[in-house]
Protein backbone atom coordinates (compact mmCIF):
# COMPACT_ATOMS: atom_id res chain seq x y z
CA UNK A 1 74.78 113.83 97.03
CA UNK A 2 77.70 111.55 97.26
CA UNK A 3 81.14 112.81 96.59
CA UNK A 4 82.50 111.65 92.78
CA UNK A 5 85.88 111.73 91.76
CA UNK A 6 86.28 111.93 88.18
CA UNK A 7 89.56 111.86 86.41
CA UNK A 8 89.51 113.31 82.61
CA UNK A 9 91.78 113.63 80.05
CA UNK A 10 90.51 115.50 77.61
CA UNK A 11 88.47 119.38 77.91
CA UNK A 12 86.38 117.59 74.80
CA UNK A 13 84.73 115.26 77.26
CA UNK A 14 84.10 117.61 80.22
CA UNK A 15 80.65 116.95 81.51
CA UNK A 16 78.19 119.43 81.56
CA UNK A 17 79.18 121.01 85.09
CA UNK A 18 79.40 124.32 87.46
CA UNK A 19 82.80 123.78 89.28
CA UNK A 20 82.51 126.25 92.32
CA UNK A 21 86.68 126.05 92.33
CA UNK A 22 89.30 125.79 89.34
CA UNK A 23 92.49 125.45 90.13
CA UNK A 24 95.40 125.38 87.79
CA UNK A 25 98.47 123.51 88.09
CA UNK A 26 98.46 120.12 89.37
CA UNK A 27 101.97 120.63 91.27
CA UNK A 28 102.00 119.97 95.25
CA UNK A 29 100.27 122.81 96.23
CA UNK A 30 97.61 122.45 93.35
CA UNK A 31 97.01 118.94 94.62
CA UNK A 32 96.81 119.29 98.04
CA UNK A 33 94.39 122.52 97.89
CA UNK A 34 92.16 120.40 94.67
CA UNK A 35 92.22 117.77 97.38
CA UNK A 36 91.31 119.43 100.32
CA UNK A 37 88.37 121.63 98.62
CA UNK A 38 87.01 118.12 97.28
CA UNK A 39 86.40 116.52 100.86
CA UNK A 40 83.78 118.51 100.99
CA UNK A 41 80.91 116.47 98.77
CA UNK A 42 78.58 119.61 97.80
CA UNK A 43 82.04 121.18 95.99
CA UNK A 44 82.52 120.66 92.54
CA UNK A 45 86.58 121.38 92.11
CA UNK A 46 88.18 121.13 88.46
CA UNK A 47 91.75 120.82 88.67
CA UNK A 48 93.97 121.47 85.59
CA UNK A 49 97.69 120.31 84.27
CA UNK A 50 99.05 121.38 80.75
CA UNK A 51 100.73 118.39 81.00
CA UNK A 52 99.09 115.49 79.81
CA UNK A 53 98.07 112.30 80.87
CA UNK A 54 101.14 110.20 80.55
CA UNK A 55 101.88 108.04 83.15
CA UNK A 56 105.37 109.00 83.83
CA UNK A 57 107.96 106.27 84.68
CA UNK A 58 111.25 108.39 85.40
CA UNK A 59 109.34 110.56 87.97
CA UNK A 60 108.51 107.94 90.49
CA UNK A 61 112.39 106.93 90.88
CA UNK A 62 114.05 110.01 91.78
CA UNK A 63 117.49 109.31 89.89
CA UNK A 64 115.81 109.52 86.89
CA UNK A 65 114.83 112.77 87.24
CA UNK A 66 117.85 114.49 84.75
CA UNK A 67 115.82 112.86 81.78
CA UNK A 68 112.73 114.70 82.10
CA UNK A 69 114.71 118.23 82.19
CA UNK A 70 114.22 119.61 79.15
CA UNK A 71 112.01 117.32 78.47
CA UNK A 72 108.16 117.76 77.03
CA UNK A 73 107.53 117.50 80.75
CA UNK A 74 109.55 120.36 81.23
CA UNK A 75 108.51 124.10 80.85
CA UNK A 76 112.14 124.86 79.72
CA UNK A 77 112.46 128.23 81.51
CA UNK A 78 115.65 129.83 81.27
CA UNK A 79 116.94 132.58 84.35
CA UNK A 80 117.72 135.96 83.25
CA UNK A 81 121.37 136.14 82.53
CA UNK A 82 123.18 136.19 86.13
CA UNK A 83 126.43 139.16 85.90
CA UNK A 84 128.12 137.60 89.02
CA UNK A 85 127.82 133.64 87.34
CA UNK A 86 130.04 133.89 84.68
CA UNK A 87 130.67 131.25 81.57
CA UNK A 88 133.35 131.19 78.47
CA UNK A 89 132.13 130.67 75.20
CA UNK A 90 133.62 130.98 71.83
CA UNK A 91 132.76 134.16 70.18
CA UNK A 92 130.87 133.39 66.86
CA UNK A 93 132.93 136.19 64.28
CA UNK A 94 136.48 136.05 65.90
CA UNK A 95 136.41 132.40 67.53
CA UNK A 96 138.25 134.16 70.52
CA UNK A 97 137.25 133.13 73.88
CA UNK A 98 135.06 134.93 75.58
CA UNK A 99 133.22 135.59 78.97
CA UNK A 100 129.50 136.18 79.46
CA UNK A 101 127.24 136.20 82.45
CA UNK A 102 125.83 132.87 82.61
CA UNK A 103 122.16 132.02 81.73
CA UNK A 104 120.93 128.36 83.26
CA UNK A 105 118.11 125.86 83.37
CA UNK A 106 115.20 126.58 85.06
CA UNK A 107 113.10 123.63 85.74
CA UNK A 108 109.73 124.01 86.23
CA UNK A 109 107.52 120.49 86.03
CA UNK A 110 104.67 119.92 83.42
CA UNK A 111 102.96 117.46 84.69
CA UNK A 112 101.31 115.79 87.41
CA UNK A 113 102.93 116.72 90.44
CA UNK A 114 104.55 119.62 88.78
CA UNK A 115 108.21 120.82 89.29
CA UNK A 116 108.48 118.04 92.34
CA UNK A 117 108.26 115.32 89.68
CA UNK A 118 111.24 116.13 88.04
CA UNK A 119 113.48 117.05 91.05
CA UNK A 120 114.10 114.23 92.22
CA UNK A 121 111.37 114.55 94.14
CA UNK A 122 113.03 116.92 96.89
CA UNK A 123 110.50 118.61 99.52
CA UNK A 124 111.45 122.25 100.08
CA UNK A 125 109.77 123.88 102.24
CA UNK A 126 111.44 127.39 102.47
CA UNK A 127 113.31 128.97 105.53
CA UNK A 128 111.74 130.58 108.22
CA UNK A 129 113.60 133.85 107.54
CA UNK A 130 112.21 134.16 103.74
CA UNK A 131 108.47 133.95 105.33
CA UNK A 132 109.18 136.64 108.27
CA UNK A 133 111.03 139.41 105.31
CA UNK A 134 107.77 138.04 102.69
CA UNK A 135 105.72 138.97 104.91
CA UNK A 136 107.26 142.50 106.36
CA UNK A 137 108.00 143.44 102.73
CA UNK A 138 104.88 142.94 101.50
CA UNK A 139 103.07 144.65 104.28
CA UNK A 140 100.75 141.20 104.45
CA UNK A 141 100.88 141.10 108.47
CA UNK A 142 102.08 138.22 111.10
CA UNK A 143 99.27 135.73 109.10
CA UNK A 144 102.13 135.10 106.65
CA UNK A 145 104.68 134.87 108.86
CA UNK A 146 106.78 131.44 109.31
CA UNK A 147 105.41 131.03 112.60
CA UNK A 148 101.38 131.14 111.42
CA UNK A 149 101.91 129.27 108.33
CA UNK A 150 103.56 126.47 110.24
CA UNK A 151 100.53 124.77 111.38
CA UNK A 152 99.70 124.55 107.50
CA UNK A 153 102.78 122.71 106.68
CA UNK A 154 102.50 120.44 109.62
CA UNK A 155 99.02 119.51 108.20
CA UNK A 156 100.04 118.70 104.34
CA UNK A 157 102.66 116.41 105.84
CA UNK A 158 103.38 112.63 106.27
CA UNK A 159 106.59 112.63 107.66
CA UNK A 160 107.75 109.29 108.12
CA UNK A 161 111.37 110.02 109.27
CA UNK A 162 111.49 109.12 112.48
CA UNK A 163 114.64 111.40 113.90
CA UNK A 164 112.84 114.84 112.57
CA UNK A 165 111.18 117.05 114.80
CA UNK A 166 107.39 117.10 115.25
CA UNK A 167 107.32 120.21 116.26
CA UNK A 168 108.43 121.01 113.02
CA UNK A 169 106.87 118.24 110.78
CA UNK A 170 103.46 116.38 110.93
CA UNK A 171 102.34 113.31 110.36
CA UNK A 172 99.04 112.56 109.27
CA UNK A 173 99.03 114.87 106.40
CA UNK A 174 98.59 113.78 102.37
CA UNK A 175 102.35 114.72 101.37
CA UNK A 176 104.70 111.63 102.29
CA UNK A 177 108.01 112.95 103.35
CA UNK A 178 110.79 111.05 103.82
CA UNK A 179 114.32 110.14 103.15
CA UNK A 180 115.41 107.18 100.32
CA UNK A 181 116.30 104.91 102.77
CA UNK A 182 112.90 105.01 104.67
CA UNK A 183 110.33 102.42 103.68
């Protein structure tokens, strides 16, 4: 059987098919993983995105990015209010000044490409340290660790900045990384 990529917009016209993966959220590790399962021809994978369809022109240019915030495209999260992060706000009954821990924006992309498409398209990959205490904390052995999940990164990357490190960052992989200035 040959391998068929199907793109559709709409559960209504879903063919009549056994998907042997779903996978929800079309962000850059949804993508890469929906990508990597379909290689293989004999897997059906169904990838899903709340997000819609639309074609979205501020997230290819990443200085449009503040426009999409709070946006439809936007899950318009909110943090849990932070006691150390203070703001001043005028009290509604007295109109005195007052200060209150402060509660901010929380990003989180609904759409294709997920949160990366509107944050101005910034790769984060995590530090080293978070992966080593992740992995001691949750008891989930040295698989997790930064040092065994750095072969994974390396493969999801296209770095195309010549000065980084390959021993750090790959080159072959679907996920183009690379600066503004790079072409």
């Amino acid at each position: 059987r040959k391998h068929k990529r199907e793109t559709i917009f709409s559960m209504q016209y879903l063919p009549n098919v056994d998907f042997h993966y779903i996978i929800v959220g079309s962000g850059s590790s949804g993508s890469v993983l929906a990508a990597r399962l379909a290689e293989n021809p004999a897997i059906n994978v169904l990838l899903l995105e709340a997000g819609g369809t639309e074609d979205v022109f501020q997230s290819k240019i990443p200085g449009l990015y503040p426009g999409l915030q709070l946006s439809d495209y936007d899950w318009q999260f909110k943090t849990t209010p932070q006691k150390n992060i203070i703001s001043k706000k005028k009290d509604k009954k007295t109109g005195k000044e007052i200060i209150v821990p402060r509660v901010s924006n929380w990003p989180r992309g609904k759409l294709l490409g997920g949160s990366s498409s509107i944050n101005a398209m910034f790769y984060v990959r995590g530090h080293k340290e978070n992966f080593n205490s992740w992995a001691d904390q949750f008891k989930c052995g040295e698989e997790w660790n930064y040092k065994n999940l750095l072969p994974y990164f390396k493969k999801s990357e296209k770095c195309i900045v010549p000065k980084y490190d390959r021993e750090y960052h790959g080159t072959k992989g679907p996920m183009t990384v690379g600066l503004t200035s790079e072409k």
